[in-house]
N, C-alpha and C. Protein backbone atom coordinates (compact mmCIF):
# COMPACT_ATOMS: atom_id res chain seq x y z
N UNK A 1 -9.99 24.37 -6.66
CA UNK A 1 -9.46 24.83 -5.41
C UNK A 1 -8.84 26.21 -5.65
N UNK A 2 -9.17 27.03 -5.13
CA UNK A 2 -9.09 28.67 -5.04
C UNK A 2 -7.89 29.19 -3.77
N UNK A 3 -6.61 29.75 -4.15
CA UNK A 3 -6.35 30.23 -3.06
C UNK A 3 -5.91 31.69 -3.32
N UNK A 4 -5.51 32.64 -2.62
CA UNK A 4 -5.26 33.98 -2.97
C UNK A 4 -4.17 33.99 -3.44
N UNK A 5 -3.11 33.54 -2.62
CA UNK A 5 -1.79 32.94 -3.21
C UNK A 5 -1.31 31.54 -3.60
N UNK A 6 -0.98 30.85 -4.48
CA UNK A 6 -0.18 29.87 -4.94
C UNK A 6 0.56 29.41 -3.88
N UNK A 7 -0.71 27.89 -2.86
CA UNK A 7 0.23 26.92 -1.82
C UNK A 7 1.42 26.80 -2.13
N UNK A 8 2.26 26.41 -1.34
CA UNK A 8 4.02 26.12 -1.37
C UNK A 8 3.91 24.39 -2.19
N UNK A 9 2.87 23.63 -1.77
CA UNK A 9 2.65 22.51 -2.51
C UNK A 9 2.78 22.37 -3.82
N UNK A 10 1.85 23.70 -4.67
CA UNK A 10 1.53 23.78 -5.38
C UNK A 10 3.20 23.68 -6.80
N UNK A 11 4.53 24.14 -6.41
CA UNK A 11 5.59 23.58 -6.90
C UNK A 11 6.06 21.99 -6.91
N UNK A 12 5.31 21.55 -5.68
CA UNK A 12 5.36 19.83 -5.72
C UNK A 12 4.91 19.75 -7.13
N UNK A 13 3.63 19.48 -7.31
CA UNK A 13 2.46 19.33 -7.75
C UNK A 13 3.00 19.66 -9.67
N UNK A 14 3.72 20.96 -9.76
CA UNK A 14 4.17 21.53 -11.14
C UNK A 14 5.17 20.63 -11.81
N UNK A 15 6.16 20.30 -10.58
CA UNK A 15 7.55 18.88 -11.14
C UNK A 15 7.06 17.96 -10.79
N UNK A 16 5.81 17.26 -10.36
CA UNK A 16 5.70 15.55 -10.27
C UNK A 16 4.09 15.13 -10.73
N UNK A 17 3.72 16.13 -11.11
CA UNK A 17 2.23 15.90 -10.80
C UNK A 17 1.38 15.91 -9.81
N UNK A 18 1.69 15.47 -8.66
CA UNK A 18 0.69 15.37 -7.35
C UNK A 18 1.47 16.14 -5.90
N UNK A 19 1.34 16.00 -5.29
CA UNK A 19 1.47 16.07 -3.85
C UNK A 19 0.54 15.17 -2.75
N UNK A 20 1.26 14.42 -1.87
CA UNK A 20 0.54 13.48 -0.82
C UNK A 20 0.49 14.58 0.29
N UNK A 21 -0.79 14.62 0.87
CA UNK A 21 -1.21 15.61 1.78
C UNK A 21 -0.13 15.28 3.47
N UNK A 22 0.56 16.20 3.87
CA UNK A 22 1.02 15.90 5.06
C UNK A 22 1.19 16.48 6.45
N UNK A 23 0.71 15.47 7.12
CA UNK A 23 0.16 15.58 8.39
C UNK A 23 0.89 16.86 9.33
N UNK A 24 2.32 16.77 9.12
CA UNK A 24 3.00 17.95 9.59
C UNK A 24 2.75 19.16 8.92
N UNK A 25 2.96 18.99 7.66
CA UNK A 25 2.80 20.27 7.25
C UNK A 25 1.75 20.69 7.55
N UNK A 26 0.54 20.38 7.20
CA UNK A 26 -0.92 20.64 7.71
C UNK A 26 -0.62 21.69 9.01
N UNK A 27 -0.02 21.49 9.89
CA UNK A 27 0.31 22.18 11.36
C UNK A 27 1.04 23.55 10.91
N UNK A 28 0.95 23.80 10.00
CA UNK A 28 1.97 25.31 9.00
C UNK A 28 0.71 26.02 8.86
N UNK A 29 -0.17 27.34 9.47
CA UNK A 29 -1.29 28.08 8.93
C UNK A 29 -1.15 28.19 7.56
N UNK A 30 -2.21 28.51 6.66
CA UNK A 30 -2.18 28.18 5.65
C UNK A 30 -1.33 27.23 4.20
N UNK A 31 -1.00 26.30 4.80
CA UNK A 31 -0.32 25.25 3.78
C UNK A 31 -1.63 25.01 3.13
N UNK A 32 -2.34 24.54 3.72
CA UNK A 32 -3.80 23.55 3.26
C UNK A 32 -4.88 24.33 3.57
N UNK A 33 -5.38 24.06 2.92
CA UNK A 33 -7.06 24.50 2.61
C UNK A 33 -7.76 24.74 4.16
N UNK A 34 -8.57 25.42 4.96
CA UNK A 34 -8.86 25.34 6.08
C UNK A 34 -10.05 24.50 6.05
N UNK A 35 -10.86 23.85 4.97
CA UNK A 35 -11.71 22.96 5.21
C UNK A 35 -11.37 21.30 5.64
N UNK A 36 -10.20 21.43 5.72
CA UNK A 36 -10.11 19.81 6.18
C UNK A 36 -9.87 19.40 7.57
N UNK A 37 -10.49 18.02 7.55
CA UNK A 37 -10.70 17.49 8.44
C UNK A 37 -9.58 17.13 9.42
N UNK A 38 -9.39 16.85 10.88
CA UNK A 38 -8.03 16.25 10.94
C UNK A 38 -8.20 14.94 11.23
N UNK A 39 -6.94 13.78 10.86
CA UNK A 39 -6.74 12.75 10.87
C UNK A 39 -6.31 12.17 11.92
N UNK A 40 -6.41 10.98 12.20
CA UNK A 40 -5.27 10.27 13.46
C UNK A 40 -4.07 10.16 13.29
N UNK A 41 -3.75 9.47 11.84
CA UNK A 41 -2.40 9.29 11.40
C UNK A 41 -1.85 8.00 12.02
N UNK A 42 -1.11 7.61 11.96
CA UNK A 42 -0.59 6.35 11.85
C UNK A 42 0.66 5.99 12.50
N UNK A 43 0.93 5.28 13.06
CA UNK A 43 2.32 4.70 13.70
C UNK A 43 3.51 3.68 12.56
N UNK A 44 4.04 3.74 12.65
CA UNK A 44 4.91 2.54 11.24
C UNK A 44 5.18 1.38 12.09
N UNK A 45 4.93 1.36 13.58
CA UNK A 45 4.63 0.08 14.25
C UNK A 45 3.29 -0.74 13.85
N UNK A 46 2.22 0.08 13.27
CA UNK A 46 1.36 -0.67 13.31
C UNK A 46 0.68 -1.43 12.21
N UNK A 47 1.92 -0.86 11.07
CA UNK A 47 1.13 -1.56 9.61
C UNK A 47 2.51 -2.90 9.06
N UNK A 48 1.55 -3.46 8.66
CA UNK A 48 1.50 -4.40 7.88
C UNK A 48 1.93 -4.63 6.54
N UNK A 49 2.57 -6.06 5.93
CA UNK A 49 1.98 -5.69 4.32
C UNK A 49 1.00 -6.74 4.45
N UNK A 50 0.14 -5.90 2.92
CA UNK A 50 -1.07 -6.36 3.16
C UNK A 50 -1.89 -5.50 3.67
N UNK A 51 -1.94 -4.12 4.60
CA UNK A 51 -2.80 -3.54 4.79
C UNK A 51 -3.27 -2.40 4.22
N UNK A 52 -4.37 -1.82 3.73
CA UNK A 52 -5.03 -0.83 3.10
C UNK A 52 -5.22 0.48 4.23
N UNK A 53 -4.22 1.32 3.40
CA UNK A 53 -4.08 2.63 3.65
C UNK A 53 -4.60 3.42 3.07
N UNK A 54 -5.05 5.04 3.77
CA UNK A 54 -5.23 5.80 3.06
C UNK A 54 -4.65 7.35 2.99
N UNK A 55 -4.64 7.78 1.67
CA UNK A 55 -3.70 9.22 1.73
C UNK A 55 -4.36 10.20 1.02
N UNK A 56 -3.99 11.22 1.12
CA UNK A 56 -4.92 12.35 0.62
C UNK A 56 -3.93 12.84 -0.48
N UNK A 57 -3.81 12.84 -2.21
CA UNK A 57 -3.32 13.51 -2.97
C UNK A 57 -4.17 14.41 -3.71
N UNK A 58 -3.37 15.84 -3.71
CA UNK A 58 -3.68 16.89 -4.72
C UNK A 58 -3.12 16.49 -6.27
N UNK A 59 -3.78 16.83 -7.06
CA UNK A 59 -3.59 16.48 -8.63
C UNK A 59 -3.41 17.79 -9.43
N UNK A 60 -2.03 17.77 -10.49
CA UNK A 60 -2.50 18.69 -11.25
C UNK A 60 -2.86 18.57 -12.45
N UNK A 61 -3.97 19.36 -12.99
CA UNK A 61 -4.75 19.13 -14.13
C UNK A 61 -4.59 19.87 -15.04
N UNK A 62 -4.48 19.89 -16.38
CA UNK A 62 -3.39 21.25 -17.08
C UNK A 62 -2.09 21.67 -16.99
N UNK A 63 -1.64 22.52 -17.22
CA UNK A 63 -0.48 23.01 -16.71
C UNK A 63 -0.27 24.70 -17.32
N UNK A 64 0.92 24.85 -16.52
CA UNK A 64 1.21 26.23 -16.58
C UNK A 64 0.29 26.97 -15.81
N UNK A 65 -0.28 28.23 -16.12
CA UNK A 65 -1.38 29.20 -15.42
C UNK A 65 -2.79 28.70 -15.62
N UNK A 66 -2.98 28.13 -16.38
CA UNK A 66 -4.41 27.49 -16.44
C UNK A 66 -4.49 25.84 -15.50
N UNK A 67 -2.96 25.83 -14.78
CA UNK A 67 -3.09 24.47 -14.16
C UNK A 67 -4.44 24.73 -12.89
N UNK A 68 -4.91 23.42 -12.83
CA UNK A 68 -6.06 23.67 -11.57
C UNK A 68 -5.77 22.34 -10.98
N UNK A 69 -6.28 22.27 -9.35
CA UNK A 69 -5.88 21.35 -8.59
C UNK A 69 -6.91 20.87 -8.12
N UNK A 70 -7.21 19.27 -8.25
CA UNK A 70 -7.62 17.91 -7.75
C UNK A 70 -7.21 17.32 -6.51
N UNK A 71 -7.96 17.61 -5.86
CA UNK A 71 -7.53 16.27 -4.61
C UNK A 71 -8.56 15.49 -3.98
N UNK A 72 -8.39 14.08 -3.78
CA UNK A 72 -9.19 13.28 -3.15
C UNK A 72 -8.52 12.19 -2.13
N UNK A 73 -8.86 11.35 -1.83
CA UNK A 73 -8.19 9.95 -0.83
C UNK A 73 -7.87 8.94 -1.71
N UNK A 74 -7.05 8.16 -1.71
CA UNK A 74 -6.79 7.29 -2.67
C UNK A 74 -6.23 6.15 -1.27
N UNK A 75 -6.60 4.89 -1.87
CA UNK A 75 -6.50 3.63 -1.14
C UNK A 75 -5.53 2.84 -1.70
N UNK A 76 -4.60 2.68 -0.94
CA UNK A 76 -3.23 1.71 -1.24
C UNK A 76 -2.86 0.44 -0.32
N UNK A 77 -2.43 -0.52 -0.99
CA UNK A 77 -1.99 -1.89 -0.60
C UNK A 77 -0.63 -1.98 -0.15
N UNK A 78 -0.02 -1.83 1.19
CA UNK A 78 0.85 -1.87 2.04
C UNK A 78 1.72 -3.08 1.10
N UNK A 79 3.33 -2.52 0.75
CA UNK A 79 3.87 -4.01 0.32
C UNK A 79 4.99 -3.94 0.53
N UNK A 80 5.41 -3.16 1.64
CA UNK A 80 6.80 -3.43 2.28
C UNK A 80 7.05 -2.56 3.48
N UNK A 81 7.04 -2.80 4.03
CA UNK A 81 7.43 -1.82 5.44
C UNK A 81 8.65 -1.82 6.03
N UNK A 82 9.28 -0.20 5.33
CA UNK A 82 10.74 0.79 6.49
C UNK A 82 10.77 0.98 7.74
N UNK A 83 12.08 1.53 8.21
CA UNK A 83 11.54 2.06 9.58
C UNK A 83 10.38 3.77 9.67
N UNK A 84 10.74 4.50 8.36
CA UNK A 84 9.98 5.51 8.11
C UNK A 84 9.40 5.61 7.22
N UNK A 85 9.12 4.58 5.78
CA UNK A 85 8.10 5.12 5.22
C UNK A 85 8.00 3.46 4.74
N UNK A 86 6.34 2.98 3.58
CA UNK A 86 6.03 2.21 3.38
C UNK A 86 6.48 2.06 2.14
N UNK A 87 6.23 1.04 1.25
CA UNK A 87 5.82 0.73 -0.32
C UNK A 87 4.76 0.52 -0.58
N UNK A 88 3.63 1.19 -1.35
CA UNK A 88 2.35 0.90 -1.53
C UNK A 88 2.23 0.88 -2.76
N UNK A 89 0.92 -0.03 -2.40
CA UNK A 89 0.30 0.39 -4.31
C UNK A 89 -0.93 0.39 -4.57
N UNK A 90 -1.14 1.57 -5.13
CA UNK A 90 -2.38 2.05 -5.56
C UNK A 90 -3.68 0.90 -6.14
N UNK A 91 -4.70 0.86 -5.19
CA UNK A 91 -5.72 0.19 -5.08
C UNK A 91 -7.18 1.01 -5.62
N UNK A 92 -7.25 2.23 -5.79
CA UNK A 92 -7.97 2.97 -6.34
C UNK A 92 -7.75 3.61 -7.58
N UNK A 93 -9.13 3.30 -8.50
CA UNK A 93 -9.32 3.93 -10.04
C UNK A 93 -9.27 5.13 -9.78
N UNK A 94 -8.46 6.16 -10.85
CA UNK A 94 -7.85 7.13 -11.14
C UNK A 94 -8.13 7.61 -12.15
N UNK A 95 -8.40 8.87 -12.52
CA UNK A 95 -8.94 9.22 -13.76
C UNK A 95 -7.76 8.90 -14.50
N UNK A 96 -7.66 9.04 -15.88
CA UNK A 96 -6.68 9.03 -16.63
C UNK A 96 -5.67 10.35 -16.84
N UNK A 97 -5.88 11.49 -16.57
CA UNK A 97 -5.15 12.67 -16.65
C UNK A 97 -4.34 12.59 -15.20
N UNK A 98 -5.00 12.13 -14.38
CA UNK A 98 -4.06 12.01 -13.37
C UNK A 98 -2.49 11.50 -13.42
N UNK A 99 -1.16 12.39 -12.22
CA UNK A 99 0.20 11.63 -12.72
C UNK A 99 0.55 10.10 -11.99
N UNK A 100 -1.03 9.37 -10.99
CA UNK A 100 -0.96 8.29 -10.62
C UNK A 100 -1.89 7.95 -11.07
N UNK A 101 -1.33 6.01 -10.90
CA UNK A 101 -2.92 5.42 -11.58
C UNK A 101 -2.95 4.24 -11.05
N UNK A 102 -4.05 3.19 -10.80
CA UNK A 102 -4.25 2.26 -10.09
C UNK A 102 -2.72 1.11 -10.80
N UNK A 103 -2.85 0.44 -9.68
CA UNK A 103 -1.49 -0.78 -9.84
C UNK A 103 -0.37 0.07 -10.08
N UNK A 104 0.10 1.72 -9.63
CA UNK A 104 1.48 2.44 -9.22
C UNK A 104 1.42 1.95 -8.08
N UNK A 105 3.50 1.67 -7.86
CA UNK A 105 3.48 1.48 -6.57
C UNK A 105 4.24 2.46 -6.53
N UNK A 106 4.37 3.40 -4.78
CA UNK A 106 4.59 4.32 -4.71
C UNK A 106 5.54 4.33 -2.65
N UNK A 107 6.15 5.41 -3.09
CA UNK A 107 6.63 5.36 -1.13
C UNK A 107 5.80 6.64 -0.26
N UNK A 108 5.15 5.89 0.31
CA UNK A 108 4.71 6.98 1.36
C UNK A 108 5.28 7.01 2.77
N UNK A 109 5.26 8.22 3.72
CA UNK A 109 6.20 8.08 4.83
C UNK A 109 4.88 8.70 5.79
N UNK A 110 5.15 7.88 7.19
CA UNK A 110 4.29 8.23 8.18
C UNK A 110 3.55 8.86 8.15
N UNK A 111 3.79 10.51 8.31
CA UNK A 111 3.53 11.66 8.36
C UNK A 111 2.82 11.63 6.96
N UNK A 112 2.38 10.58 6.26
CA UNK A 112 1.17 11.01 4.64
C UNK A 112 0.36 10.49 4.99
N UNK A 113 0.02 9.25 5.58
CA UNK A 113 -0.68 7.90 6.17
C UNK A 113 -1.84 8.76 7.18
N UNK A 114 -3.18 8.99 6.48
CA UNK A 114 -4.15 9.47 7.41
C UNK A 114 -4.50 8.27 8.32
N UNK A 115 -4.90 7.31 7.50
CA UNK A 115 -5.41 6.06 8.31
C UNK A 115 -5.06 4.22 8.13
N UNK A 116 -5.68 3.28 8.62
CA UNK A 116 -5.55 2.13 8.11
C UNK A 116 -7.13 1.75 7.91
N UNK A 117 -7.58 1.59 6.79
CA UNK A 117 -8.57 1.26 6.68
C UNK A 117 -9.16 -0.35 6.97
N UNK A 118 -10.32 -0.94 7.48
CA UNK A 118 -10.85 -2.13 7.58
C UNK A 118 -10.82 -3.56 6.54
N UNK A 119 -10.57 -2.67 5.27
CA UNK A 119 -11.28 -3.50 4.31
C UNK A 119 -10.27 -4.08 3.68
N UNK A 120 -10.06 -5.13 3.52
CA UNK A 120 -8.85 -5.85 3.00
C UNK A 120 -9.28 -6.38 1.79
């Protein structure tokens, strides 16, 4: 992923490893990449535990100036529901360099939650 300048994410990403893609920010011109898609996003009325979510994290790979950034969708298992954000846990294989990995559980909040997926 190529940008002219170094995303504001991209300091997430340096102290934690990742960044969860978010729906507000997205609404900031250039935060995010202009190839993406937009999402519906999600209500915290409408999930469950037990239900399979999905979120979009950037990865960083390396570090320092040679760091380069990964991102894909990763699928998580709903296992507690706030009034603003969930407890999930990672239901999708993860490379190993990655700073998440399948069976992390993790907090995501509304505004990360692209969708609820079908598949239980």
């Amino acid at each position: 992923m190529k940008f002219q300048q170094e995303p504001l994410f991209y300091a997430e990403i340096r102290q934690e490893g990742y960044h969860i893609y978010n729906l507000e920010n997205a609404e900031t011109p250039n935060y995010y990449p202009d190839d993406l898609q937009d999402y519906p996003g999600v209500s915290m009325r409408e999930l469950q535990e037990g239900d399979i979510i999905t979120i979009r994290v950037y990865f960083g790979v390396g570090s320092g100036e040679e760091m380069q950034v990964d991102s894909g969708y990763v699928d998580l298992r709903v296992e507690h529901v706030d009034l603003d954000k969930v407890v999930a846990e990672i239901v999708s294989e993860l490379p190993d360099e990655y700073a998440l990995s399948l069976g992390d559980s993790i907090d995501v909040f509304a505004e990360e939650i692209l969708c609820i997926n079908d598949i239980q």
